[in-house]
N, C-alpha and C. Protein backbone atom coordinates (compact mmCIF):
# COMPACT_ATOMS: atom_id res chain seq x y z
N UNK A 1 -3.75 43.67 -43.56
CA UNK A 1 -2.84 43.12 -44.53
C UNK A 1 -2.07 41.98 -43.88
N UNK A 2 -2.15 40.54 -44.71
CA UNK A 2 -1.79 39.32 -43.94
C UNK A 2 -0.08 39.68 -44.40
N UNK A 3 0.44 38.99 -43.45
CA UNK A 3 2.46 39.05 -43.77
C UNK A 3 2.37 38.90 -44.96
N UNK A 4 2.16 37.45 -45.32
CA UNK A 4 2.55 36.71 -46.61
C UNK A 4 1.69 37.29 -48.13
N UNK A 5 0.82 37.93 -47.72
CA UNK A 5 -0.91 38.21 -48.80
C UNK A 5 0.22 38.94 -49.91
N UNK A 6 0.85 39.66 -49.96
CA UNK A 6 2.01 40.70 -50.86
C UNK A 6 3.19 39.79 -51.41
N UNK A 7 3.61 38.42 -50.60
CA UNK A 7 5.10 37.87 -50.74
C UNK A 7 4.85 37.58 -52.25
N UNK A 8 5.51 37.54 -53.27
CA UNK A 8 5.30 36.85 -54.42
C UNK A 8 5.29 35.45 -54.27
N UNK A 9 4.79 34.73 -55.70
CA UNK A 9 4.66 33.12 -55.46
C UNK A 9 5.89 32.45 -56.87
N UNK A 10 5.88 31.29 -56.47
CA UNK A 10 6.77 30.50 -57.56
C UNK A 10 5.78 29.14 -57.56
N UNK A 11 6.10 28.49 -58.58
CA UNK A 11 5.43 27.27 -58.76
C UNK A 11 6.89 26.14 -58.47
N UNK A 12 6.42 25.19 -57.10
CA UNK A 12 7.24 24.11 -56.63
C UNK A 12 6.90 22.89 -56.53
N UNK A 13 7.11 22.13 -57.24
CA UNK A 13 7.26 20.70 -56.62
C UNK A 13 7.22 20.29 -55.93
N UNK A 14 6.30 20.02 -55.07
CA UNK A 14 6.55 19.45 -53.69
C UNK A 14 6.63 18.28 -53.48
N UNK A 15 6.14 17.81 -54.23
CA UNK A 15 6.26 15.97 -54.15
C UNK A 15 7.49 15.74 -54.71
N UNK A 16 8.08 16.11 -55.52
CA UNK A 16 9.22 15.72 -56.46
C UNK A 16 8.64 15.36 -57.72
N UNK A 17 7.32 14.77 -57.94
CA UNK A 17 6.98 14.19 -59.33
C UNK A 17 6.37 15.00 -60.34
N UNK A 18 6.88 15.76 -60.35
CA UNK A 18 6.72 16.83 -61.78
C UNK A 18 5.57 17.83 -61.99
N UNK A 19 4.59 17.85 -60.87
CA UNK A 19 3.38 18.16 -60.95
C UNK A 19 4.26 19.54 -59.78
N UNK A 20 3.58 20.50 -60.34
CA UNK A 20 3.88 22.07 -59.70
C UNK A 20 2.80 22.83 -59.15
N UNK A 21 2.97 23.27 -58.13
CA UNK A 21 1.49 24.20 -57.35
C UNK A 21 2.29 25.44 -57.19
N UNK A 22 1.83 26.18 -56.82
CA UNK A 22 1.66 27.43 -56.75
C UNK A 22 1.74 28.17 -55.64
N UNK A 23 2.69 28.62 -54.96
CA UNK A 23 2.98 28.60 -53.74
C UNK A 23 3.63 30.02 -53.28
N UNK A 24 3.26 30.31 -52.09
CA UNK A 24 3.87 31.89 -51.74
C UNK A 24 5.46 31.19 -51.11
N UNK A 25 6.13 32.10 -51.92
CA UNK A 25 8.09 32.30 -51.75
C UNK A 25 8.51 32.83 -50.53
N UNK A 26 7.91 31.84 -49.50
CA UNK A 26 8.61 32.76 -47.99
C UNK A 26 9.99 32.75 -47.72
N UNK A 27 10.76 32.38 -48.69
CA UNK A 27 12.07 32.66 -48.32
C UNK A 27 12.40 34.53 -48.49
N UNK A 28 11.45 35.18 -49.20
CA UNK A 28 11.71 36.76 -49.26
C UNK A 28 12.14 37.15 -47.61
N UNK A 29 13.03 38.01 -46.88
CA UNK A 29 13.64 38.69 -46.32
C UNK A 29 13.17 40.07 -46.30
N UNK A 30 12.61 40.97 -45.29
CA UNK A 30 12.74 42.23 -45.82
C UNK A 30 13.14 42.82 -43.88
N UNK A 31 13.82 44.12 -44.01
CA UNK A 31 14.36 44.50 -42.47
C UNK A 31 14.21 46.03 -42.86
N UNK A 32 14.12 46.39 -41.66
CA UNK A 32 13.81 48.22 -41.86
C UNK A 32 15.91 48.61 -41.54
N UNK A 33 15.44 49.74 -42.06
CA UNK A 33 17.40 50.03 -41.77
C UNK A 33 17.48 50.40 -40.56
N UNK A 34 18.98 50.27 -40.17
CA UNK A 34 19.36 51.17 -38.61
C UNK A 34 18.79 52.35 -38.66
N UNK A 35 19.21 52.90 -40.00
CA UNK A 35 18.76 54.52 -39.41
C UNK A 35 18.03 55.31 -39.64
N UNK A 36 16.27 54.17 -39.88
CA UNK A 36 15.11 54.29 -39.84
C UNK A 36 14.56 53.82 -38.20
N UNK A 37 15.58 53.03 -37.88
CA UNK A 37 14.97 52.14 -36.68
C UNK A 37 15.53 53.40 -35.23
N UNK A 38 16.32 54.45 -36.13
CA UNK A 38 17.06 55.25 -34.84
C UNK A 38 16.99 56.22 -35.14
N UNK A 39 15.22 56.65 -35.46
CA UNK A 39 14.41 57.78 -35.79
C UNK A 39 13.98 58.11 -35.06
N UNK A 40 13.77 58.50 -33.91
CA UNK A 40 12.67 58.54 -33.19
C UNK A 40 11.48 59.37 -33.37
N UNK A 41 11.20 59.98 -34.28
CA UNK A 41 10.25 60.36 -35.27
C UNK A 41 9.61 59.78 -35.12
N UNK A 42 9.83 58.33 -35.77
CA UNK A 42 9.08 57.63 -36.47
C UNK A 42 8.38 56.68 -35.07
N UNK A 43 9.16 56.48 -34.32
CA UNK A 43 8.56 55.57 -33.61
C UNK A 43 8.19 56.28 -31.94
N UNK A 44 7.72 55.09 -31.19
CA UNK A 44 7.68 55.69 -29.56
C UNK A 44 8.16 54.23 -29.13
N UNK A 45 8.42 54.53 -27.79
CA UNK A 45 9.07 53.69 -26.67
C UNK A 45 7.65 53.10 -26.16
N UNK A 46 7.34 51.56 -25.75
CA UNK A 46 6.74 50.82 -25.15
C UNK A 46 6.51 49.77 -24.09
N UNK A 47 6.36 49.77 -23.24
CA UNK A 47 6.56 48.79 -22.25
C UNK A 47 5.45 47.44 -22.29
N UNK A 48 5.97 46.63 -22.52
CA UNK A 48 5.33 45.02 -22.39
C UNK A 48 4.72 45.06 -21.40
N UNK A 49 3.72 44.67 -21.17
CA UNK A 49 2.91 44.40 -19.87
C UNK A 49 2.93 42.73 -20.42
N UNK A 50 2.79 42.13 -19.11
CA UNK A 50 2.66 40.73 -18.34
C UNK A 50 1.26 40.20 -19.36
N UNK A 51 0.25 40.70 -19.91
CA UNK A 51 -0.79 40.32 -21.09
C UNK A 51 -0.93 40.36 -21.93
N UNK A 52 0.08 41.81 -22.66
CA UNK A 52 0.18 41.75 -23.86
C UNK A 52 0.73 40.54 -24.79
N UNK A 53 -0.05 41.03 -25.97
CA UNK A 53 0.53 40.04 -27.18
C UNK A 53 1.00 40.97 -28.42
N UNK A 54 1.60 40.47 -29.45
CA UNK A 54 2.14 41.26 -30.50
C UNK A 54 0.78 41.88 -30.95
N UNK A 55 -0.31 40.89 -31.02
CA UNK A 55 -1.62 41.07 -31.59
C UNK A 55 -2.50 41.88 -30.86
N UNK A 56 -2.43 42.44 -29.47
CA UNK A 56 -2.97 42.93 -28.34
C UNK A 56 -2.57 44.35 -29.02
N UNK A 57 -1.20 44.43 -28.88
CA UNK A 57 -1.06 45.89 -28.98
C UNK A 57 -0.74 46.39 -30.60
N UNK A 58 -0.87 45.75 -31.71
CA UNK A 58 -1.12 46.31 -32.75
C UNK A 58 -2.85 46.79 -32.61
N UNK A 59 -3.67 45.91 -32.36
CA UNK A 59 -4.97 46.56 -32.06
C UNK A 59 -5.08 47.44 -31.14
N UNK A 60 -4.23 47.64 -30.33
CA UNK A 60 -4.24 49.28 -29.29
C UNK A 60 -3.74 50.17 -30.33
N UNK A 61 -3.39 50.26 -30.99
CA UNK A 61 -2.07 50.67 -32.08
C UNK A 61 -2.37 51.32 -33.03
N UNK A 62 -2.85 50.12 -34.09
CA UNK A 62 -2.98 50.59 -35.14
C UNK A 62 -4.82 50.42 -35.50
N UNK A 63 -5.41 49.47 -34.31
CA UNK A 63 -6.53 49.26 -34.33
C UNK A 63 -6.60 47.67 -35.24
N UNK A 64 -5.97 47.15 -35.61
CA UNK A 64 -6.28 46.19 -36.16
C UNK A 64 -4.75 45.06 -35.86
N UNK A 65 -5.68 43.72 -35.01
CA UNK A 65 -4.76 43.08 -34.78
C UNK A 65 -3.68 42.35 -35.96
N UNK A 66 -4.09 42.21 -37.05
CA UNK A 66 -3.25 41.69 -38.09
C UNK A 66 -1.75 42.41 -38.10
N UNK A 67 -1.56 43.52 -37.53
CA UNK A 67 0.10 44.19 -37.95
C UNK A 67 0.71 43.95 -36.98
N UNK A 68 0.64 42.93 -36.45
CA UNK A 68 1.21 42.90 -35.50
C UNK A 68 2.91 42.23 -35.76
N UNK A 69 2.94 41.66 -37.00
CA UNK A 69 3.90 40.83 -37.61
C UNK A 69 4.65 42.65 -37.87
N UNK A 70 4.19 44.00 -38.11
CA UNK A 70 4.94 45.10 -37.87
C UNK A 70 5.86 45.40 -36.91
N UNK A 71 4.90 45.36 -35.81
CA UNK A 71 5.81 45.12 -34.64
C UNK A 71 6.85 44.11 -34.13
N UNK A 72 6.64 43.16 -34.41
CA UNK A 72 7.91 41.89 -34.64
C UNK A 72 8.81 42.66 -35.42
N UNK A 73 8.33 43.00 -36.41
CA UNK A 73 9.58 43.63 -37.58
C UNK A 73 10.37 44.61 -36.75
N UNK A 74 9.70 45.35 -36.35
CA UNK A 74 10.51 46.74 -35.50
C UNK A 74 11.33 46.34 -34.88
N UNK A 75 11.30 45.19 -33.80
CA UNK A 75 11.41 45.27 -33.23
C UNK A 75 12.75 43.75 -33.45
N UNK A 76 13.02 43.34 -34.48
CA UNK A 76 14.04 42.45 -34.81
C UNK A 76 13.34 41.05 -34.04
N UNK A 77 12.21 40.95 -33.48
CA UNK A 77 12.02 39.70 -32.92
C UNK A 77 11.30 38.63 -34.16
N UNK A 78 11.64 37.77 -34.19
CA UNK A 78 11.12 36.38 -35.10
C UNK A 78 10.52 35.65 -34.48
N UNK A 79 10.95 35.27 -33.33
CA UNK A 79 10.38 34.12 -32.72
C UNK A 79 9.28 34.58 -31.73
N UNK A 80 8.04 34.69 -32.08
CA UNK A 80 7.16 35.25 -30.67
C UNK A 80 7.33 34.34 -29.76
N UNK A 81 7.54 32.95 -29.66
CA UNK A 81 7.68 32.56 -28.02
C UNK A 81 8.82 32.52 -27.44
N UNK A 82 9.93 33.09 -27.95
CA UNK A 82 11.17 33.21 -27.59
C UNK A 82 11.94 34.56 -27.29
N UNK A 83 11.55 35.22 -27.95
CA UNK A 83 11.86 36.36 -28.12
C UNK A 83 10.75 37.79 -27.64
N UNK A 84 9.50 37.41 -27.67
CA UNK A 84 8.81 38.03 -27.13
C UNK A 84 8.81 38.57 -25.79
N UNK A 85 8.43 39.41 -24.77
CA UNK A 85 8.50 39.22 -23.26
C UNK A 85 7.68 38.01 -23.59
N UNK A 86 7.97 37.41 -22.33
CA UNK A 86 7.36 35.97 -21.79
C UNK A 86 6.47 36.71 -20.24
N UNK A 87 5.25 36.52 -20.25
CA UNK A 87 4.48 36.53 -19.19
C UNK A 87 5.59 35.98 -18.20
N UNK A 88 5.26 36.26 -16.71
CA UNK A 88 5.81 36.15 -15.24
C UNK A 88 5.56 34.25 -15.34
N UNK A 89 3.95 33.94 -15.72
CA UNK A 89 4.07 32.38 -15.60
C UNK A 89 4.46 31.64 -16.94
N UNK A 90 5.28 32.25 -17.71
CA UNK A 90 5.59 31.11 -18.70
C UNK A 90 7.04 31.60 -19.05
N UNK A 91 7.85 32.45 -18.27
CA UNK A 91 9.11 33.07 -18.00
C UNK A 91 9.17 31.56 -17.16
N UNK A 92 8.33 31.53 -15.93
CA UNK A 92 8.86 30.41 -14.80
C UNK A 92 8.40 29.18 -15.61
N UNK A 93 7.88 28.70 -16.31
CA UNK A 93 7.74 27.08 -17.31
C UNK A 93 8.70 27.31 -17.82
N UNK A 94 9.29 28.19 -18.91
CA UNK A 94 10.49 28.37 -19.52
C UNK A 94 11.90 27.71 -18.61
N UNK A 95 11.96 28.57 -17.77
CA UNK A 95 12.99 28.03 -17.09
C UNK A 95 12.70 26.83 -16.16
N UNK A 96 11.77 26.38 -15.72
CA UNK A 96 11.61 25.17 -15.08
C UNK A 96 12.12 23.95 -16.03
N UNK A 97 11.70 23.93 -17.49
CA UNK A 97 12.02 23.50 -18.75
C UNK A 97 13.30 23.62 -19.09
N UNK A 98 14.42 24.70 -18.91
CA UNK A 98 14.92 24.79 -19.23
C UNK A 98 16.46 24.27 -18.12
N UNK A 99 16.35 24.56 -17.29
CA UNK A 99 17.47 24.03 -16.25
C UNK A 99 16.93 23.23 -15.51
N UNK A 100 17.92 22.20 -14.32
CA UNK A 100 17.47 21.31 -13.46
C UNK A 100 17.25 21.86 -12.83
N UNK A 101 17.96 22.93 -11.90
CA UNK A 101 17.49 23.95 -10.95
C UNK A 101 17.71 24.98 -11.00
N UNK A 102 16.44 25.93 -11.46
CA UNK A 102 16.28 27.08 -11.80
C UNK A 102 16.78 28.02 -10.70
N UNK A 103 17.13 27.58 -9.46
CA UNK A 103 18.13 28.40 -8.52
C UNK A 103 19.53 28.12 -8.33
N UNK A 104 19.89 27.60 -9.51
CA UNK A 104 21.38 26.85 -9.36
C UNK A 104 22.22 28.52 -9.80
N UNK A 105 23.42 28.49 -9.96
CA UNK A 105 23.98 29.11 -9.97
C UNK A 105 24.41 29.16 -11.44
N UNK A 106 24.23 30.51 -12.40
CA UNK A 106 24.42 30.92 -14.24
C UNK A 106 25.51 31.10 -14.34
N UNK A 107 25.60 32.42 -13.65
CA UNK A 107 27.25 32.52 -13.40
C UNK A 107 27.22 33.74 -12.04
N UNK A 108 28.51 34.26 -12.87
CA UNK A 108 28.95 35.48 -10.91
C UNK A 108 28.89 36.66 -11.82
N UNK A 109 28.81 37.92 -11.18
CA UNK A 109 29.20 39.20 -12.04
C UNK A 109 29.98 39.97 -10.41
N UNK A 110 30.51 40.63 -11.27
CA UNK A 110 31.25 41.92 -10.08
C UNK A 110 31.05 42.78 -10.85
N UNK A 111 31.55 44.21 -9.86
CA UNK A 111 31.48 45.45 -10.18
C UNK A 111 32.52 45.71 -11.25
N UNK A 112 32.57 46.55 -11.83
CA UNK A 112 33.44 47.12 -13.10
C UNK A 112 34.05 48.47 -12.19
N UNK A 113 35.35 47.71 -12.14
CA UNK A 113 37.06 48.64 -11.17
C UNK A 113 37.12 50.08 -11.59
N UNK A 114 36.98 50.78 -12.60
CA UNK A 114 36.86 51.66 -12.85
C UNK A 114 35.82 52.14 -14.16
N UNK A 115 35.94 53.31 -14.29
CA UNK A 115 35.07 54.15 -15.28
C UNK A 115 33.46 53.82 -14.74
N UNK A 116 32.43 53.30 -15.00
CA UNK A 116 31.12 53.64 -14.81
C UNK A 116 30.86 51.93 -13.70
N UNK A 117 31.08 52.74 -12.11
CA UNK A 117 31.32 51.46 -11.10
C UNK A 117 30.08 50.56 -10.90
N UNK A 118 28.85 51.14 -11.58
CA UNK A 118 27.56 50.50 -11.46
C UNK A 118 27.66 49.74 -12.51
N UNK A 119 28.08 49.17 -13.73
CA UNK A 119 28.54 48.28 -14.66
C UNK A 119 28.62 47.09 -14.36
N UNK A 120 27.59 45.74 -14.30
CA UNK A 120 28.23 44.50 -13.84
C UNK A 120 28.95 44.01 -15.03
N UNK A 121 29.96 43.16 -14.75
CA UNK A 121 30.84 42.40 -15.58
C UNK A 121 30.51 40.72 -15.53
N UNK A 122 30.09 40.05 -15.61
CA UNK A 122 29.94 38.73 -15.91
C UNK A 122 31.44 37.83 -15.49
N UNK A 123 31.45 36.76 -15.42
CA UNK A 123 32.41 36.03 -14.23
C UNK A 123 32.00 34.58 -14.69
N UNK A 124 32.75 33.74 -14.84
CA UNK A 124 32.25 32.46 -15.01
C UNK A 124 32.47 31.64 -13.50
N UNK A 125 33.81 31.97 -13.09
CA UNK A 125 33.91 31.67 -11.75
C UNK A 125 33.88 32.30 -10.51
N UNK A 126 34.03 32.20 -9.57
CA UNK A 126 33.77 33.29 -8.35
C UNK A 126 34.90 33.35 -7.82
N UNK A 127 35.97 33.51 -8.63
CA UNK A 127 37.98 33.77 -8.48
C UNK A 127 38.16 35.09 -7.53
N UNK A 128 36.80 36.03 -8.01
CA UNK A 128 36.51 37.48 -7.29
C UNK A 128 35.83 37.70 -5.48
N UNK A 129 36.82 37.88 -5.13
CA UNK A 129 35.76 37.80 -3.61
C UNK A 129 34.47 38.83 -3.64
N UNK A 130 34.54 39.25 -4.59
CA UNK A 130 33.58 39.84 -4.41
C UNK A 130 32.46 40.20 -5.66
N UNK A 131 32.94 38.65 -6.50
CA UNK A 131 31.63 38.24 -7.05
C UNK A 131 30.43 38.04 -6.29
N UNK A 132 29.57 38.46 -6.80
CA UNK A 132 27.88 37.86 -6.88
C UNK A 132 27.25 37.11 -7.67
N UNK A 133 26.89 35.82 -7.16
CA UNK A 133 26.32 34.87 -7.59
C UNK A 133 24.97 35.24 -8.49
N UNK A 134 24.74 34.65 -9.73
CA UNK A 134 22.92 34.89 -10.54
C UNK A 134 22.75 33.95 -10.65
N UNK A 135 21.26 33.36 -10.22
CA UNK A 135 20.96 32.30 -10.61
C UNK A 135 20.18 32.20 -11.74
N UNK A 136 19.64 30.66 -12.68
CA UNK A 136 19.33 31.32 -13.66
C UNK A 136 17.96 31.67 -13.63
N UNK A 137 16.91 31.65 -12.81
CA UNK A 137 15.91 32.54 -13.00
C UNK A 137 16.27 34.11 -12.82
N UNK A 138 17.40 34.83 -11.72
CA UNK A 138 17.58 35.74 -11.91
C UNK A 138 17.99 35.84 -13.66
N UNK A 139 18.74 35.13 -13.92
CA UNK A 139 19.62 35.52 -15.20
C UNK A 139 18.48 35.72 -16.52
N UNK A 140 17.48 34.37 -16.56
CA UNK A 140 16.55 34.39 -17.94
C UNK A 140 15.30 35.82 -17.21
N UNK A 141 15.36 36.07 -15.77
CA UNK A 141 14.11 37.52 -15.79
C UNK A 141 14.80 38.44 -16.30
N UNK A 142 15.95 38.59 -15.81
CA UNK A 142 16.35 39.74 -16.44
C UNK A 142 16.64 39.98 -17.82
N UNK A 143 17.06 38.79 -18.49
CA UNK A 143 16.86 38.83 -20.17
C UNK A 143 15.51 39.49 -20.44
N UNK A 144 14.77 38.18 -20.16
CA UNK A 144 13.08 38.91 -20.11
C UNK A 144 13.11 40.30 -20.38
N UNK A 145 13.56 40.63 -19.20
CA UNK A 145 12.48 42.72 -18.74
C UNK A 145 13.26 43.28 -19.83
N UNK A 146 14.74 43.05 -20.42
CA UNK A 146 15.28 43.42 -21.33
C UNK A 146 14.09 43.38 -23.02
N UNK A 147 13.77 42.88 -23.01
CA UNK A 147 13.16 42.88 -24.11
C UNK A 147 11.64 43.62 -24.16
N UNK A 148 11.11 43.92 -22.83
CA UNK A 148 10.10 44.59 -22.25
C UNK A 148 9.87 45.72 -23.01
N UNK A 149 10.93 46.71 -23.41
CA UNK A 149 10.49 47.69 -23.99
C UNK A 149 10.66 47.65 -25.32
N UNK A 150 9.94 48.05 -25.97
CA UNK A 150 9.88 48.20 -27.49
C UNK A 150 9.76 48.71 -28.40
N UNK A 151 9.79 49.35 -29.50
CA UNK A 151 9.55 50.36 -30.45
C UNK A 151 8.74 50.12 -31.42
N UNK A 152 7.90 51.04 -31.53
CA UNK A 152 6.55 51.15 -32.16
C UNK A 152 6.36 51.86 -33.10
N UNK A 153 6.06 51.36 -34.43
CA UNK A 153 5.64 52.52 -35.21
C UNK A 153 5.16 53.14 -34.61
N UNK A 154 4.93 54.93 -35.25
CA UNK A 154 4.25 55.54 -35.49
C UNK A 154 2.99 55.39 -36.06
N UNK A 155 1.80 55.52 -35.94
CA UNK A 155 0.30 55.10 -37.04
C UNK A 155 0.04 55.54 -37.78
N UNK A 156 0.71 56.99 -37.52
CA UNK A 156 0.49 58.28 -38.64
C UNK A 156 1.39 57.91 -40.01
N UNK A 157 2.69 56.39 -39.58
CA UNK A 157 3.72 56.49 -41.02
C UNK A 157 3.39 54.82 -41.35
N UNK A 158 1.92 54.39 -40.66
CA UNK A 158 1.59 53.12 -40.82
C UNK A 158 1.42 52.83 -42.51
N UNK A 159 0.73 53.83 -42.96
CA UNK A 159 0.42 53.31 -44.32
C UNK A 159 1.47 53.42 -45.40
N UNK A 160 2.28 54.40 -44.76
CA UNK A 160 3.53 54.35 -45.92
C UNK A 160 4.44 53.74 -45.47
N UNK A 161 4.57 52.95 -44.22
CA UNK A 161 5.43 51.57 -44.75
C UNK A 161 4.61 50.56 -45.03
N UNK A 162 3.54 50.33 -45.18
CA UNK A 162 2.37 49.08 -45.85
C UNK A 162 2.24 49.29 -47.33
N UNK A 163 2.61 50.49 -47.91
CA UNK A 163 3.20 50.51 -49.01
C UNK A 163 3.85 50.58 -49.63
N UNK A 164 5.21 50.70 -48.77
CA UNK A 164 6.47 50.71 -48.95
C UNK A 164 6.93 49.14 -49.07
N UNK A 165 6.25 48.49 -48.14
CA UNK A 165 6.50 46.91 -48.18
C UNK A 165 5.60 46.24 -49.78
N UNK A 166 4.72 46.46 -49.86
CA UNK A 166 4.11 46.23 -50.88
C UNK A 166 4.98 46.22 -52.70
N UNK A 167 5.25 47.31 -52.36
CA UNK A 167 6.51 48.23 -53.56
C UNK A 167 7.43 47.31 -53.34
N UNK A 168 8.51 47.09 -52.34
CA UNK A 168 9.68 46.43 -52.14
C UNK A 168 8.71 44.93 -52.60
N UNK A 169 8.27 44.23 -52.29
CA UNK A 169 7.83 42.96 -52.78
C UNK A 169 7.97 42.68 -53.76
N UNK A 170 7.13 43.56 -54.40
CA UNK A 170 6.71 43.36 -56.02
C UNK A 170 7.38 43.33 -56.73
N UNK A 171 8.60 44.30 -56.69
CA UNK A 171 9.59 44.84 -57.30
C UNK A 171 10.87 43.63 -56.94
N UNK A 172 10.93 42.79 -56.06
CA UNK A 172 11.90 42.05 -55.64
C UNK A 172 12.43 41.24 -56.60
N UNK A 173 13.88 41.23 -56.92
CA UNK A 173 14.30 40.29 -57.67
C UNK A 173 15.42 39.55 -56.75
N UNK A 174 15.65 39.76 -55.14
CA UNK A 174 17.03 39.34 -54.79
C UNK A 174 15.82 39.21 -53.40
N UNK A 175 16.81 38.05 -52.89
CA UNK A 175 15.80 37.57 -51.24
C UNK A 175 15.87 38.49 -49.89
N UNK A 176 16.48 39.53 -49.81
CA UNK A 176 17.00 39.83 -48.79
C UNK A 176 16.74 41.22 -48.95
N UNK A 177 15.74 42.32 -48.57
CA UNK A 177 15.89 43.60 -49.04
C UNK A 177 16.17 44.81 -47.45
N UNK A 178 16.53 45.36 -47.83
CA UNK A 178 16.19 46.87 -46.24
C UNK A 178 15.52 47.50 -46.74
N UNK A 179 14.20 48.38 -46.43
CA UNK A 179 13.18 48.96 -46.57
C UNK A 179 12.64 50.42 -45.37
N UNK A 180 12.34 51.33 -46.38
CA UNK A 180 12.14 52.57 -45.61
C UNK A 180 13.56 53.33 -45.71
């Protein structure tokens, strides 16, 4: 099932000159709720490997690479090259791209003074003698591995949210729906 194959269509103008085509309405919105997403029922815990793709592991998954736009959903990510883990060599293009020197200094963190002492705190300056410097490849890997793990449907509740999305579509009269 393609993302869009279910979105409803409107007829738009695209040129401006009066002539109308027929077009799928991707402005539709649809998000699973918090407290479907903090089921653990429903889903399992996943770790990104350095090869995977959204499309890699819906075909480990669900067997068919097309749901993979599921897993984006689960998982609140939109942007696959941004938001996705980024492979080890395009984490380092990213940031080569992204700062002058990817060993310059992001910011400082120190320890957190009381209650849970393993807690870093973030620092813009190093006022703390006993800040520690991140640079920003430390800073964008560790974003990275943050996003490493992920939540996965279940396969067994695959078809009843593929028809649950289907239902919410059809039925849509407002752009923005929560589903499940």
């Amino acid at each position: 099932m393609s993302y869009f194959k279910n979105f409803p269509t409107i007829d738009y103008d695209v040129n401006g000159d009066g002539m109308t085509q027929t077009v799928t309405d991707i402005l539709n919105r649809l998000a699973i709720r918090q407290s479907v997403r903090d089921n653990s029922a429903l889903f399992s815990k996943v770790d990104v490997m350095d090869w995977d793709t959204p499309e890699s592991l819906s075909y480990e998954i669900y067997g068919y690479s097309e749901y993979h736009w599921v897993i984006m959903m689960m998982n609140k990510c939109y942007d696959r090259y941004y938001e996705w883990p980024m492979s080890q060599r395009n984490l380092q293009r990213y940031v080569i791209d992204k700062y002058a020197d990817p060993n310059g200094i992001h910011h400082y963190e120190i320890s957190q003074s009381s209650g849970n002492t393993t807690k870093k705190i973030k620092v813009e300056l190093a006022d703390e003698p006993t800040a520690t410097p991140i640079t920003n490849i430390e800073y964008e890997t560790e974003e990275n591995d943050k996003r490493k793990q992920i939540l996965v449907l279940d396969p067994g509740f695959l078809g009843t949210f593929l028809g649950d999305w289907r239902t919410v579509l059809s039925n849509q009269r407002i752009k923005y729906t929560v589903i499940l």
